[in-house]
N, C-alpha and C. Protein backbone atom coordinates (compact mmCIF):
# COMPACT_ATOMS: atom_id res chain seq x y z
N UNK A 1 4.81 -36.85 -2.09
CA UNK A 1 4.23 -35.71 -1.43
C UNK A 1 3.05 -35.22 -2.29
N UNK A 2 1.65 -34.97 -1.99
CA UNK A 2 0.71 -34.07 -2.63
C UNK A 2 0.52 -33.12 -2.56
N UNK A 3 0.24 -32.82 -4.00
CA UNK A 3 0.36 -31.51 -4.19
C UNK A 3 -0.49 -30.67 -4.04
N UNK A 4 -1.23 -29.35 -4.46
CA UNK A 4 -2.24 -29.47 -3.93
C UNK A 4 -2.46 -28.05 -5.12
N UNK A 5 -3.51 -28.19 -5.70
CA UNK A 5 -4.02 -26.87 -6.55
C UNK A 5 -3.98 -25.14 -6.06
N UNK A 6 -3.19 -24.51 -6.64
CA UNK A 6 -3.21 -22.92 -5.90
C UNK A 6 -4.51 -22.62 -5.39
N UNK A 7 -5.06 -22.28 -6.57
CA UNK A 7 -7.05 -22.23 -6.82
C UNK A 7 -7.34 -22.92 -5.55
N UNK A 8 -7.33 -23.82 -5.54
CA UNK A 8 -8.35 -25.06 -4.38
C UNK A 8 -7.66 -24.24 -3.47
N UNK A 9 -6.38 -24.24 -2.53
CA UNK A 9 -5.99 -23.56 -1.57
C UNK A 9 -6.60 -22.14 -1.06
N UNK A 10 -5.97 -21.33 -2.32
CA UNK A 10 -6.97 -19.89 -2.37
C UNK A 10 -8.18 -20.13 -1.89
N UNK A 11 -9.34 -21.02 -2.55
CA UNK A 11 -10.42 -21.29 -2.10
C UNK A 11 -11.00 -21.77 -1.20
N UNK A 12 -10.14 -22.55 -0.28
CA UNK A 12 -10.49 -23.53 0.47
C UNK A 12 -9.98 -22.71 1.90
N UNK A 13 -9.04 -21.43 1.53
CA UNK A 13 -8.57 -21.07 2.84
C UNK A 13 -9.26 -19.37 2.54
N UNK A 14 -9.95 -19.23 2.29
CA UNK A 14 -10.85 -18.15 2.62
C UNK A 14 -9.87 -16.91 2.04
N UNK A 15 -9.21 -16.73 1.09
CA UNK A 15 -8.26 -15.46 0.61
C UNK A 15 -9.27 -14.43 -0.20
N UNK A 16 -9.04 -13.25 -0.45
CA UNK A 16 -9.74 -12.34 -1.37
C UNK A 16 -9.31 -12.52 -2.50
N UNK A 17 -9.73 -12.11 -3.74
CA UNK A 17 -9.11 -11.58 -4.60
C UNK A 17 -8.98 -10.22 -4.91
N UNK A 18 -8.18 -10.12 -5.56
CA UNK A 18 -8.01 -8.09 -5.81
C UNK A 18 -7.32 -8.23 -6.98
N UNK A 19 -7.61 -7.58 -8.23
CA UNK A 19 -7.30 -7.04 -9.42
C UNK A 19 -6.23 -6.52 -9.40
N UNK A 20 -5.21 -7.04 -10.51
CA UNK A 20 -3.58 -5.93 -10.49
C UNK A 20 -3.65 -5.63 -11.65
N UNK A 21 -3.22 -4.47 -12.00
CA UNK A 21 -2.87 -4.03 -13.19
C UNK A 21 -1.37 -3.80 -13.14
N UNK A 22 -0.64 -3.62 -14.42
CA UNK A 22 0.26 -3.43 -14.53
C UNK A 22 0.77 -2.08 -15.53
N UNK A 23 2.03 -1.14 -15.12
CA UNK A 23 2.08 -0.23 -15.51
C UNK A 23 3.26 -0.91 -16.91
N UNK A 24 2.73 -0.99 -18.54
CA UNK A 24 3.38 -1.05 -19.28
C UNK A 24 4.55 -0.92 -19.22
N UNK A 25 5.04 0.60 -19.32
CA UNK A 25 6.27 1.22 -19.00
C UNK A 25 7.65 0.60 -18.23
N UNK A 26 6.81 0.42 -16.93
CA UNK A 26 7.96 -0.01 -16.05
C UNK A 26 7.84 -1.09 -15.31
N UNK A 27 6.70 -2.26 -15.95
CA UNK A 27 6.10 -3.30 -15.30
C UNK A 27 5.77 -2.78 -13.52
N UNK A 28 5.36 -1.63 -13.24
CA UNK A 28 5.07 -2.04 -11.62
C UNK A 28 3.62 -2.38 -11.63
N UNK A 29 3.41 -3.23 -10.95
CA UNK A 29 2.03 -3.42 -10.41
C UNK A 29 1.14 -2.46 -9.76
N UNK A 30 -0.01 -2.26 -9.88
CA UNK A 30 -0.64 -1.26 -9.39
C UNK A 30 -2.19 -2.20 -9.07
N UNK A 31 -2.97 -1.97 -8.07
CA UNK A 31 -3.86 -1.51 -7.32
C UNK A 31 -5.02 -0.64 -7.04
N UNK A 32 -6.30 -0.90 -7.31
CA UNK A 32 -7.12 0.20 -6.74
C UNK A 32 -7.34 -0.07 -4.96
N UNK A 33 -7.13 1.26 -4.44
CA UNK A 33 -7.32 1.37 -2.99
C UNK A 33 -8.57 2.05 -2.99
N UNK A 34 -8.97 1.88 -1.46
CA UNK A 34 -9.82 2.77 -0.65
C UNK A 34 -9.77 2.81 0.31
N UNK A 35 -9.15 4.37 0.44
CA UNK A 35 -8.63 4.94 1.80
C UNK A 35 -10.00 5.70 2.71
N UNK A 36 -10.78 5.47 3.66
CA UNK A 36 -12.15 6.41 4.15
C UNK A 36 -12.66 7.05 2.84
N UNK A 37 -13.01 5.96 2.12
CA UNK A 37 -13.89 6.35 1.10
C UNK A 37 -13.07 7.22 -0.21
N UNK A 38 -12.01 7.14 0.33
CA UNK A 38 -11.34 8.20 -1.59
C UNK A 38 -10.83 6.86 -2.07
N UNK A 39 -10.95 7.01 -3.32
CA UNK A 39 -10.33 6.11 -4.11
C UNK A 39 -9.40 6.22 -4.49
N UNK A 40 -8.05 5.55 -4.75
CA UNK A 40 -6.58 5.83 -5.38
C UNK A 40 -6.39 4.51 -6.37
N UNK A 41 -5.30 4.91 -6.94
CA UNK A 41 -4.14 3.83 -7.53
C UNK A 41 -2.55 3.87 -7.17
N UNK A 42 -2.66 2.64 -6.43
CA UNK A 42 -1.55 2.61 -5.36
C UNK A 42 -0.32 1.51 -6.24
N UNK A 43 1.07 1.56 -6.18
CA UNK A 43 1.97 1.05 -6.60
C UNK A 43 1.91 -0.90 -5.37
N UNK A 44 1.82 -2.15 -5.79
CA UNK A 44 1.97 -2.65 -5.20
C UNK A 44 3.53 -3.02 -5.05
N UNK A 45 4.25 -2.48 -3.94
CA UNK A 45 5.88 -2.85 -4.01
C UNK A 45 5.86 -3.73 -2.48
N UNK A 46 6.43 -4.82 -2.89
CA UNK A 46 6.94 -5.74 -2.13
C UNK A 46 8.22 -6.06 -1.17
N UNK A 47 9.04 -4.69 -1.91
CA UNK A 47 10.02 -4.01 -1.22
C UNK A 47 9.87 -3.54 -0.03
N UNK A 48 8.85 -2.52 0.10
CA UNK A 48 8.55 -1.39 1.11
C UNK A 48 7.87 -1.93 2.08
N UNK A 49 8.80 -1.60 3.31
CA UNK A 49 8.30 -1.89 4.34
C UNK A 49 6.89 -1.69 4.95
N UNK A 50 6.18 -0.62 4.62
CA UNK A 50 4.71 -0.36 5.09
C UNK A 50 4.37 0.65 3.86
N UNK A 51 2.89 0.30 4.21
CA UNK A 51 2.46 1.25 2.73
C UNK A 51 2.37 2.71 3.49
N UNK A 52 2.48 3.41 2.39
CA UNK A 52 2.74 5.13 2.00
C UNK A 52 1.53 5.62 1.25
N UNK A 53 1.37 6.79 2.02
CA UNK A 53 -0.03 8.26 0.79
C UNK A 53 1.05 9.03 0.29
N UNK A 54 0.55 9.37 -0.41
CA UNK A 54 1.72 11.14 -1.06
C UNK A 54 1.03 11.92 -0.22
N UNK A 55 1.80 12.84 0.36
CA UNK A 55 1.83 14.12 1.13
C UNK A 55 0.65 14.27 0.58
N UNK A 56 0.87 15.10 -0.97
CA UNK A 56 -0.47 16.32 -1.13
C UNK A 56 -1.60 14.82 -1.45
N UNK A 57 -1.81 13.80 -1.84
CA UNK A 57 -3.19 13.08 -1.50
C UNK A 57 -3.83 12.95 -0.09
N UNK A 58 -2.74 12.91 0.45
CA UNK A 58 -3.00 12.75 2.48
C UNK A 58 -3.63 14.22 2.69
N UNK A 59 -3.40 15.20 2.16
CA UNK A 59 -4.24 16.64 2.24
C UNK A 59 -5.39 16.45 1.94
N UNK A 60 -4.96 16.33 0.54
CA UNK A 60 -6.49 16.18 -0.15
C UNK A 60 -7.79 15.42 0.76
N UNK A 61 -7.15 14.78 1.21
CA UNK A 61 -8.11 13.49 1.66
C UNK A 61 -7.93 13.85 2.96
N UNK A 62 -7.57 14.44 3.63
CA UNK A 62 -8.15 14.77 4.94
C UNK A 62 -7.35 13.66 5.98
N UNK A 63 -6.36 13.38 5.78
CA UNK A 63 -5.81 12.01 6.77
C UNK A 63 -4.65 12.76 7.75
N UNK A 64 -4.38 13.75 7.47
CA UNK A 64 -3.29 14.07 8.83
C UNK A 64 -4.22 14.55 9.83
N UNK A 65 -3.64 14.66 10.79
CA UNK A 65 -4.21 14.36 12.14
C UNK A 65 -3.15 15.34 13.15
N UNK A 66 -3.87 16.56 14.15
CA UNK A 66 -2.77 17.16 14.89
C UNK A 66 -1.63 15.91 16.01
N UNK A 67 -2.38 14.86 16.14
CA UNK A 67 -1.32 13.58 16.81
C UNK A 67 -0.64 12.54 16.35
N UNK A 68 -0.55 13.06 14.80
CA UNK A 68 0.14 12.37 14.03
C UNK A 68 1.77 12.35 14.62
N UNK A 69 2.67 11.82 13.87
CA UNK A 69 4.13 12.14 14.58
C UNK A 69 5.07 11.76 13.48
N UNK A 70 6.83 12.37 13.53
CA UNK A 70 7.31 12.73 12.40
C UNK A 70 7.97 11.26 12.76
N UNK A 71 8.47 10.60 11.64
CA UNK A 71 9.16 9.63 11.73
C UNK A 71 10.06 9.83 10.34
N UNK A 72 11.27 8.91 10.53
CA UNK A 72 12.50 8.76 9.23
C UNK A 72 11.98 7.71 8.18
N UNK A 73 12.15 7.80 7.49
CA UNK A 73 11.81 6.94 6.38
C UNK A 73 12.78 7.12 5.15
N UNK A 74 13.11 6.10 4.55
CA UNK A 74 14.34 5.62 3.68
C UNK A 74 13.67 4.68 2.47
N UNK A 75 14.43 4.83 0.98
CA UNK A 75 13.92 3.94 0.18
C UNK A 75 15.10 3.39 -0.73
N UNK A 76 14.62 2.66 -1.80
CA UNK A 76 16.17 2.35 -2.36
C UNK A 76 16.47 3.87 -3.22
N UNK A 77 17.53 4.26 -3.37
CA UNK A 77 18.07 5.37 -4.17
C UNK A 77 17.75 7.09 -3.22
N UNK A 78 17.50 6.56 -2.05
CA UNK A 78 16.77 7.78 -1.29
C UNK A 78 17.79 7.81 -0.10
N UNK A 79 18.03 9.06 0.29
CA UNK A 79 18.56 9.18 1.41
C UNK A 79 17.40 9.71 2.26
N UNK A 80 17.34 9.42 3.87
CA UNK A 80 16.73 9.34 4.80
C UNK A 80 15.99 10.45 4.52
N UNK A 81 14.65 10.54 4.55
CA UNK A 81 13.68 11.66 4.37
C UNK A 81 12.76 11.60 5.58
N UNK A 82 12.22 12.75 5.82
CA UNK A 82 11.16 12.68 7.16
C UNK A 82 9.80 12.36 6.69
N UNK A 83 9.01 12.28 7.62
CA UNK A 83 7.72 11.61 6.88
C UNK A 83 6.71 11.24 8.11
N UNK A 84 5.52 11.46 7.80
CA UNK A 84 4.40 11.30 8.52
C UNK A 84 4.08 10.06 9.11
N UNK A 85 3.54 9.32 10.42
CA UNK A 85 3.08 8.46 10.41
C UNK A 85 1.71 8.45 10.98
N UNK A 86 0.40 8.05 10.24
CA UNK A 86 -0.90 8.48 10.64
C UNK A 86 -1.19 7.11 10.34
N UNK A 87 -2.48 6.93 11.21
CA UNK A 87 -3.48 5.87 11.60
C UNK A 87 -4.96 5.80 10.51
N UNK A 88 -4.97 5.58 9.70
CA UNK A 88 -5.79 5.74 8.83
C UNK A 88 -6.92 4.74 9.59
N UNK A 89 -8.45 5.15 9.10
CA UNK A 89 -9.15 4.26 9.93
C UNK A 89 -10.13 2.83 8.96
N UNK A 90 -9.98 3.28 8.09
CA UNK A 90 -10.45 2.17 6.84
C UNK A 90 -9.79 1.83 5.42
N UNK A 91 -8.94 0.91 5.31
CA UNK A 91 -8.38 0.54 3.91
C UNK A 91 -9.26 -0.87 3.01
N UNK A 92 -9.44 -0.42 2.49
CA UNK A 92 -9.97 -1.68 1.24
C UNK A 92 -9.35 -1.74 -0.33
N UNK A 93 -9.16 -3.25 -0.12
CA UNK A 93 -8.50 -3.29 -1.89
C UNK A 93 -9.37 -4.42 -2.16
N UNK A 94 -10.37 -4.28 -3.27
CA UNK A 94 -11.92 -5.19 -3.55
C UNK A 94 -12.34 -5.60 -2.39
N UNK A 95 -12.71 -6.80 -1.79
CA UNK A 95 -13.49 -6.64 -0.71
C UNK A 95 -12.49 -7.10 0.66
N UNK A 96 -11.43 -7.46 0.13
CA UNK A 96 -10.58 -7.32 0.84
C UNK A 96 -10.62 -5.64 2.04
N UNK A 97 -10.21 -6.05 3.24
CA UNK A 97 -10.48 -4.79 4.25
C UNK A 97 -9.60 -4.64 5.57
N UNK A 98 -9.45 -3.83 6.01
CA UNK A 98 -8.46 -3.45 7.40
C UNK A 98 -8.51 -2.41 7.94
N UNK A 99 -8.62 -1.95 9.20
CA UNK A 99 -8.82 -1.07 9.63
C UNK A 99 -7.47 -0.31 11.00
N UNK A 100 -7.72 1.08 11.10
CA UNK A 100 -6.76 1.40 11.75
C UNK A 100 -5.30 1.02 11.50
N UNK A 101 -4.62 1.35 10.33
CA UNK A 101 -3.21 0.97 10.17
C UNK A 101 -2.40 2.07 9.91
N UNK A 102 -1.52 1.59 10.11
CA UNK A 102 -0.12 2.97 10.33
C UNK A 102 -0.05 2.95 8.46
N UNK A 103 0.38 4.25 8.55
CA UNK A 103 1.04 4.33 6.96
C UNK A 103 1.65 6.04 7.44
N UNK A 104 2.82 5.61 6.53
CA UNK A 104 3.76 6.87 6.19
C UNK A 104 2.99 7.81 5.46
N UNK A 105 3.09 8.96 5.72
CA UNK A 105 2.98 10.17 4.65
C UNK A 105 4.01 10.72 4.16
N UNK A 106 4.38 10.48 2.94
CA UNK A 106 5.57 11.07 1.97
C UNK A 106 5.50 11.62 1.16
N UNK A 107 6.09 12.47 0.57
CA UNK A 107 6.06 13.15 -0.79
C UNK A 107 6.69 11.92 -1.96
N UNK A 108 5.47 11.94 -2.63
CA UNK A 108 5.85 10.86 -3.61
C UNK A 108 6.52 11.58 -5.28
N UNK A 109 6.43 12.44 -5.13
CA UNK A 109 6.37 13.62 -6.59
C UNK A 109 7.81 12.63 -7.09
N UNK A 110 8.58 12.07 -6.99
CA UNK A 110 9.82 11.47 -7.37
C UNK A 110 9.53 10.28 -8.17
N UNK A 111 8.60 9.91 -7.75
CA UNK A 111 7.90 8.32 -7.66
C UNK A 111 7.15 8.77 -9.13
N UNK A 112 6.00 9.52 -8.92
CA UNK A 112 5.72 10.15 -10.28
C UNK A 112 6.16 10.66 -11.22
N UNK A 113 7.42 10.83 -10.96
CA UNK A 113 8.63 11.85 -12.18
C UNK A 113 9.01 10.77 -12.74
N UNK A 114 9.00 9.63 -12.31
CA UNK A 114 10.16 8.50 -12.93
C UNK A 114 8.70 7.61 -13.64
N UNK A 115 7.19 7.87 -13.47
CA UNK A 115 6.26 7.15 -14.14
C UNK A 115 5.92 8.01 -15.26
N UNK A 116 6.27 9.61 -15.18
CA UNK A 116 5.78 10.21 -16.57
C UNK A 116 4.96 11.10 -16.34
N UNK A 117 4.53 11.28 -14.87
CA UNK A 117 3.54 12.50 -14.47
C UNK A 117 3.93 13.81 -15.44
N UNK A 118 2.73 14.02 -16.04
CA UNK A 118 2.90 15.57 -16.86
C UNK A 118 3.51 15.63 -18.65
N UNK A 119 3.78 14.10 -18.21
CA UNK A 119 3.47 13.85 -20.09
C UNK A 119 2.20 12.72 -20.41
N UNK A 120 1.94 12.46 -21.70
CA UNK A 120 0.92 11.73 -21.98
C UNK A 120 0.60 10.71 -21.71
N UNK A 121 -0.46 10.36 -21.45
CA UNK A 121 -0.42 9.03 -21.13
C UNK A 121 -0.11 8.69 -19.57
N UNK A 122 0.63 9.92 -18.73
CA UNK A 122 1.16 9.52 -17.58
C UNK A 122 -0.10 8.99 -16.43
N UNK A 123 0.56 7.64 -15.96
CA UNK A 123 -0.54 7.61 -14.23
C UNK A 123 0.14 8.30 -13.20
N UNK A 124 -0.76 8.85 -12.32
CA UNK A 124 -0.72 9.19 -11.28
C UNK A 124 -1.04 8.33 -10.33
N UNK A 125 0.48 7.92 -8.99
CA UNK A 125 0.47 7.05 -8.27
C UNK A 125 0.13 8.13 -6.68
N UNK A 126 -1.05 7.60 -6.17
CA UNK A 126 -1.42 8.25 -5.02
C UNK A 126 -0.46 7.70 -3.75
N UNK A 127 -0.32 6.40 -3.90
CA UNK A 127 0.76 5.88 -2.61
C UNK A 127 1.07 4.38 -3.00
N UNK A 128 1.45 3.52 -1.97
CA UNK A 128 2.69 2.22 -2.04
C UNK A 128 1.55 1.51 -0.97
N UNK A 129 1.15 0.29 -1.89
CA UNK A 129 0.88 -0.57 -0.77
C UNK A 129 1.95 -1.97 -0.42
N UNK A 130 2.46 -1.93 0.59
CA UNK A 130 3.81 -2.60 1.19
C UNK A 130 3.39 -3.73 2.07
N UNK A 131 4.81 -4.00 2.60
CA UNK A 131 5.03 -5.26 3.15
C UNK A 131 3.84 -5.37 4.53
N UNK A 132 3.75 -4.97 5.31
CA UNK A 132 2.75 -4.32 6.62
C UNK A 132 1.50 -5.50 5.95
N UNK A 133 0.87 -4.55 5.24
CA UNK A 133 -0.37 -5.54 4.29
C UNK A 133 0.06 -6.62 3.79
N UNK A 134 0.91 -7.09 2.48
CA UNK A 134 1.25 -8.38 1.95
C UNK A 134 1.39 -9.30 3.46
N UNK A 135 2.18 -9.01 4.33
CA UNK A 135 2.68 -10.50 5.04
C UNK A 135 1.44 -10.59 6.31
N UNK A 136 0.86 -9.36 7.10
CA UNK A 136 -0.16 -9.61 7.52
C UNK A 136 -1.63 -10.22 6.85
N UNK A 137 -1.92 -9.83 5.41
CA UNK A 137 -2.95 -10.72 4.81
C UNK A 137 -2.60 -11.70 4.13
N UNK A 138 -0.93 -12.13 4.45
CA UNK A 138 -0.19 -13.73 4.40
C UNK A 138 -0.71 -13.46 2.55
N UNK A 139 -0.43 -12.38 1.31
CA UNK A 139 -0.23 -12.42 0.42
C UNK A 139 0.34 -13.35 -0.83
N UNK A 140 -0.65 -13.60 -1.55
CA UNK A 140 -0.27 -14.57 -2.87
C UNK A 140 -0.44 -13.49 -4.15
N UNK A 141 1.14 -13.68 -4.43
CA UNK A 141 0.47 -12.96 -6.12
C UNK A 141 0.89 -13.69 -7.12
N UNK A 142 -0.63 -13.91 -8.17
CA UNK A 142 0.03 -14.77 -9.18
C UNK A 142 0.01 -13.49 -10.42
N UNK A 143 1.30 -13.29 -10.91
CA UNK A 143 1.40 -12.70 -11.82
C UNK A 143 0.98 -12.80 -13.20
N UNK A 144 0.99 -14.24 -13.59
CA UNK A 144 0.36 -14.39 -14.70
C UNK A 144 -1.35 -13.95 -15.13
N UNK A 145 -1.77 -14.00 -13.78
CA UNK A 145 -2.91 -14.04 -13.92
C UNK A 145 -3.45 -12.20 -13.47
N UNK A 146 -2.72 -11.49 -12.62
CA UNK A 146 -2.71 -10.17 -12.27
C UNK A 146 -3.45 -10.32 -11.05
N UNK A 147 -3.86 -11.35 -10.31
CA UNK A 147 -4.40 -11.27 -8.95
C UNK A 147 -3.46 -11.20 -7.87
N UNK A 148 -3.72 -10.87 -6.99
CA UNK A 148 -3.15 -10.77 -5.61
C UNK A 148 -4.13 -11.06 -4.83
N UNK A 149 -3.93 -12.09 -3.78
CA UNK A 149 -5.11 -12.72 -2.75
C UNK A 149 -4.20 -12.75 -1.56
N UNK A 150 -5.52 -11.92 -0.76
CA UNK A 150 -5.21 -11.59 0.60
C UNK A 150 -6.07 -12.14 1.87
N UNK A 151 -5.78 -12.68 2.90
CA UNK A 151 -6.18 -13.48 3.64
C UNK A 151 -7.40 -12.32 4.55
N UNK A 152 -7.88 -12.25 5.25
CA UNK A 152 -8.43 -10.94 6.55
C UNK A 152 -7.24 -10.91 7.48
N UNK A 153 -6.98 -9.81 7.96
CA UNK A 153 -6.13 -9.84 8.99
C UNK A 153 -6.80 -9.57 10.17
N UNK A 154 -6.60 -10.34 11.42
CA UNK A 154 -7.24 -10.35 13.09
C UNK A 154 -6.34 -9.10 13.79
N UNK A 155 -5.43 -7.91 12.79
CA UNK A 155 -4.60 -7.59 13.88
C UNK A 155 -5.08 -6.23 13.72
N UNK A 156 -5.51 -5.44 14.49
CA UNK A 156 -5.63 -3.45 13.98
C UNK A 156 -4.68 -2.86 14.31
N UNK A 157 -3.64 -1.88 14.37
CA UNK A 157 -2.47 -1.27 14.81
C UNK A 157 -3.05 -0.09 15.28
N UNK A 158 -2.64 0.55 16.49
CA UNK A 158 -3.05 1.69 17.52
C UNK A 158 -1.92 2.76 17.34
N UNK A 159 -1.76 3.91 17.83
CA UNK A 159 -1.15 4.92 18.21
C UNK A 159 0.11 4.10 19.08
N UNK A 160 0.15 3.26 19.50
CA UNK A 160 1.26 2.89 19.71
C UNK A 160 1.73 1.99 19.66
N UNK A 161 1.70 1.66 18.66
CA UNK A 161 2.69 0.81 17.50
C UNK A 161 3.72 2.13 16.52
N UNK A 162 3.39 3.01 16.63
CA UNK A 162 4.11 4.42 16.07
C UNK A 162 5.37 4.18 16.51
N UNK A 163 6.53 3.91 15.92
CA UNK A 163 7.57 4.17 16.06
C UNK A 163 7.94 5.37 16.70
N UNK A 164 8.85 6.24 17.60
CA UNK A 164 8.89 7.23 18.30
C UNK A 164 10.09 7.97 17.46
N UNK A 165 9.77 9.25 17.18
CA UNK A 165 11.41 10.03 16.61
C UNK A 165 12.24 10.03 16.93
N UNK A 166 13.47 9.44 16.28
CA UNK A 166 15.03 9.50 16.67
C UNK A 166 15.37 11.18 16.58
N UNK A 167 14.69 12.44 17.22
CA UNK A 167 14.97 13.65 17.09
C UNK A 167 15.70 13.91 18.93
């Protein structure tokens, strides 16, 4: 069977690259985003079903929306919490790009308590970029190297793809 070079593949099938850093501390991977032009540093978890803003960054930044809608959302060590689901209209991680995608709005302040927010040295994690992105831009991460390469995705997600409240 032949084999075939990562590199050459990566290259030969049109993937991005995007820069990972890694958080010392607790090895998570991290991310620069761009959400409509704000910039963050987003946790890359491979766990999470769709990527997440923190509540107060989703303020800051102007992303809730009066037709937004409440949805349940769950994590490991979390019992069921409520949570935003808004249509953001431009994401980029390096030139990697996507537009119109669902993402949760959550209060992440938990997420930051367990990275060190408010002692030295601490990062501040603005949100989670998740599974939604990795398997739609058909995701490669080589860890050794700190890249993550992401394909373009052909798909945009609308207002109704919104999951509806179990209320």
């Amino acid at each position: 069977m032949p084999t075939t070079n990562i590199h050459t593949y990566i290259q030969d099938d049109d993937y991005y690259a995007v820069d990972l850093a890694i958080i010392t501390a607790t090895n998570h991977l991290t991310v620069q985003v761009t959400i409509n032009g704000h910039e963050g540093l987003f946790i890359l978890d491979t766990g999470a079903s769709q990527c997440c803003i923190d509540k107060k960054v989703a303020e800051r930044w102007e992303l809730l929306t009066p037709s937004d809608k409440q949805i349940s959302a769950a994590g490991v060590g979390t019992s069921d919490m409520v949570s935003t689901a808004t249509i953001i209209s431009h994401m980029q991680l390096a030139n990697w790009e996507t537009s119109d995608l669902m993402v949760a709005i959550i209060d992440l302040s938990h997420v930051n308590v367990a990275l060190g927010v408010g002692t030295e040295n601490a990062i501040q994690i603005d949100g989670i970029i998740g599974a939604d992105v990795l398997l739609n831009g058909k995701a490669l991460i080589n860890y050794a190297t700190k890249m993550l390469y992401l394909k373009p995705i052909a798909k945009s997600l609308n207002d109704e793809d919104i999951p509806a409240t179990n209320e």
